[in-house]
Protein backbone atom coordinates (compact mmCIF):
# COMPACT_ATOMS: atom_id res chain seq x y z
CA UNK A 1 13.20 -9.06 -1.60
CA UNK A 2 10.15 -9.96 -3.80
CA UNK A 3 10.08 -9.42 -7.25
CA UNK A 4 7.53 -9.64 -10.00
CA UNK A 5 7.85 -10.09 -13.40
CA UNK A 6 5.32 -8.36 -16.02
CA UNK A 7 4.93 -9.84 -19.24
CA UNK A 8 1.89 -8.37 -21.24
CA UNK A 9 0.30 -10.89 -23.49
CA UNK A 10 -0.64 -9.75 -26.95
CA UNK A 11 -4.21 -10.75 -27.71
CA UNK A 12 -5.14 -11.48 -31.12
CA UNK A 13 -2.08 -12.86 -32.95
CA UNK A 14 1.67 -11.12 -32.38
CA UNK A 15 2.53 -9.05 -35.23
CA UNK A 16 4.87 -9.86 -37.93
CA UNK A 17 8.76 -10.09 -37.23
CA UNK A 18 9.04 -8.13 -40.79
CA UNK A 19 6.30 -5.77 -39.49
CA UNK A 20 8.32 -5.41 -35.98
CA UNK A 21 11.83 -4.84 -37.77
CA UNK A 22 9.84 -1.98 -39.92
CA UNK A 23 8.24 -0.40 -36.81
CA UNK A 24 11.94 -0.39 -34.66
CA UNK A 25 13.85 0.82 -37.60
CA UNK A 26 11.68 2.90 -38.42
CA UNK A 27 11.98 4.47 -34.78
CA UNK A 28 14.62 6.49 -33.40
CA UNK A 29 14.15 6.04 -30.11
CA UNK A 30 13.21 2.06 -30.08
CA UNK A 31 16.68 1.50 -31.23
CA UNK A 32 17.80 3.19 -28.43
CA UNK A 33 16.13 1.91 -25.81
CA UNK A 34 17.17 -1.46 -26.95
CA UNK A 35 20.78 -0.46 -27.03
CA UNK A 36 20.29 0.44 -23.85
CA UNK A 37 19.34 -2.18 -22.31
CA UNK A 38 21.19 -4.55 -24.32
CA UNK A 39 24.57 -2.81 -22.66
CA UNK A 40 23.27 -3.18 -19.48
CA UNK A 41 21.43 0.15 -18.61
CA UNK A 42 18.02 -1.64 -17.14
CA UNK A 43 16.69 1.07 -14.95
CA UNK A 44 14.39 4.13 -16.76
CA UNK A 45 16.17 7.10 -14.90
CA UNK A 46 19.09 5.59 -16.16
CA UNK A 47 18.03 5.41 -19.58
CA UNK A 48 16.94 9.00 -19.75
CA UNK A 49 20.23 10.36 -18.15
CA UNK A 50 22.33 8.42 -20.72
CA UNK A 51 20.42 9.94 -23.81
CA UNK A 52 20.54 13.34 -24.20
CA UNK A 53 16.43 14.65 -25.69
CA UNK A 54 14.70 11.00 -24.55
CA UNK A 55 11.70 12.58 -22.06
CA UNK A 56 10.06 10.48 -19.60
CA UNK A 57 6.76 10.02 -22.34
CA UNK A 58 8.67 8.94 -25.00
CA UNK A 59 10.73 6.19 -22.89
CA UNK A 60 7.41 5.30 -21.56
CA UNK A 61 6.10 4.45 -24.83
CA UNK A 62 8.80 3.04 -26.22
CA UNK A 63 9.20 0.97 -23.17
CA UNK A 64 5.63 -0.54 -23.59
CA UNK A 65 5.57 -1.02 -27.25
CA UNK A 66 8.66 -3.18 -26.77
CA UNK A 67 6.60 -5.30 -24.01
CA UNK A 68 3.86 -5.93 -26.37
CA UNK A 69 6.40 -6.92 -28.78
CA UNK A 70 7.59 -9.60 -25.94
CA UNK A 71 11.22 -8.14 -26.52
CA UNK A 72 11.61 -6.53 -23.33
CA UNK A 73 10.28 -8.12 -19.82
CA UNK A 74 9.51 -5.16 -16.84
CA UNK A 75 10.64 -6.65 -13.45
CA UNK A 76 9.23 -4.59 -10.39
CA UNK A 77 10.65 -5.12 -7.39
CA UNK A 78 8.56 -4.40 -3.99
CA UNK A 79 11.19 -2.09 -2.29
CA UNK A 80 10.72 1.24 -1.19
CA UNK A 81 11.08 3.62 -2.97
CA UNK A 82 9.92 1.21 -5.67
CA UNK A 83 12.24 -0.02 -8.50
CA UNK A 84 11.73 -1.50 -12.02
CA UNK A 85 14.14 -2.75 -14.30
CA UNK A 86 13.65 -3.78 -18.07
CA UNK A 87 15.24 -6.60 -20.03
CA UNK A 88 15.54 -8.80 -23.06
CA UNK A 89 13.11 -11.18 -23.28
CA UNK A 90 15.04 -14.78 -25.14
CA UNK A 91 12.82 -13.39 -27.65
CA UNK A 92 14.54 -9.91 -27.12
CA UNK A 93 17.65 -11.66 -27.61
CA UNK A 94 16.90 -13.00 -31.11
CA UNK A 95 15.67 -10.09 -31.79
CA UNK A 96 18.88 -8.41 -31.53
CA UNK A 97 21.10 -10.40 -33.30
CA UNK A 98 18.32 -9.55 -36.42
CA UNK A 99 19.38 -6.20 -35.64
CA UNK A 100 23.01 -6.52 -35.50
CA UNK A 101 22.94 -8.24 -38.98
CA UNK A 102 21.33 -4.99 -39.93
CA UNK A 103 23.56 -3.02 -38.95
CA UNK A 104 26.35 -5.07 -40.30
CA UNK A 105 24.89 -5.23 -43.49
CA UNK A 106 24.60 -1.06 -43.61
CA UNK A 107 28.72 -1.13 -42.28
CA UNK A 108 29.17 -2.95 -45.52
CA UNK A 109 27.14 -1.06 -48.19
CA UNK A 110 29.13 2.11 -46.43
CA UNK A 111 32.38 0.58 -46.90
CA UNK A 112 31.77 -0.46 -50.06
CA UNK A 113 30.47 2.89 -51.23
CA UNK A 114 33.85 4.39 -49.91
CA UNK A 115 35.80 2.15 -51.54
């Protein structure tokens, strides 16, 4: 089986990781897509089965923007019928745990407001 792996390299200098955060939380569907793969759901027909209102365009985007971020890495595979699979980048990885910190820190600001 032969593989490839397609990293697109940002040209002029990679945005900011403040600017990046703003962008994905910002985005409803980034999020998602990152969840997704981050649980293990690689594949994009998988992705849009699992997510109920995520069309083909918008995963498409989303998909690329997180390439040119250099959090996700597209592996195609020459098989036929063809198959490509996304995942976290070590960057990607990082990434994430920014992300779950987030998301821990809105947990506690809820709790807090309940109690």
């Amino acid at each position: 089986m032969f593989m490839t792996r397609n990293t697109e390299k940002i040209s002029a200098a990679p945005p900011s990781v403040a600017g990046m955060l703003e962008d994905i939380l910002g985005c409803k569907w980034s999020m998602t897509v990152l969840d997704l793969v981050e649980s293990g759901v690689q594949r994009p027909g998988a992705m849009e089965r699992a997510v109920w209102g995520l069309s083909t365009k918008v995963l498409n985007e989303r998909l690329r923007k997180l390439q040119r971020f250099g959090l996700l890495e597209k592996v195609q595979y020459a098989e036929v019928p063809p198959r490509v699979e996304y995942r976290l980048t070590a960057f990607g990885r990082e990434f994430s745990r920014l992300i779950a910190e987030v998301r821990r820190l809105q947990q506690s600001l809820n709790d807090r407001e309940r109690g």
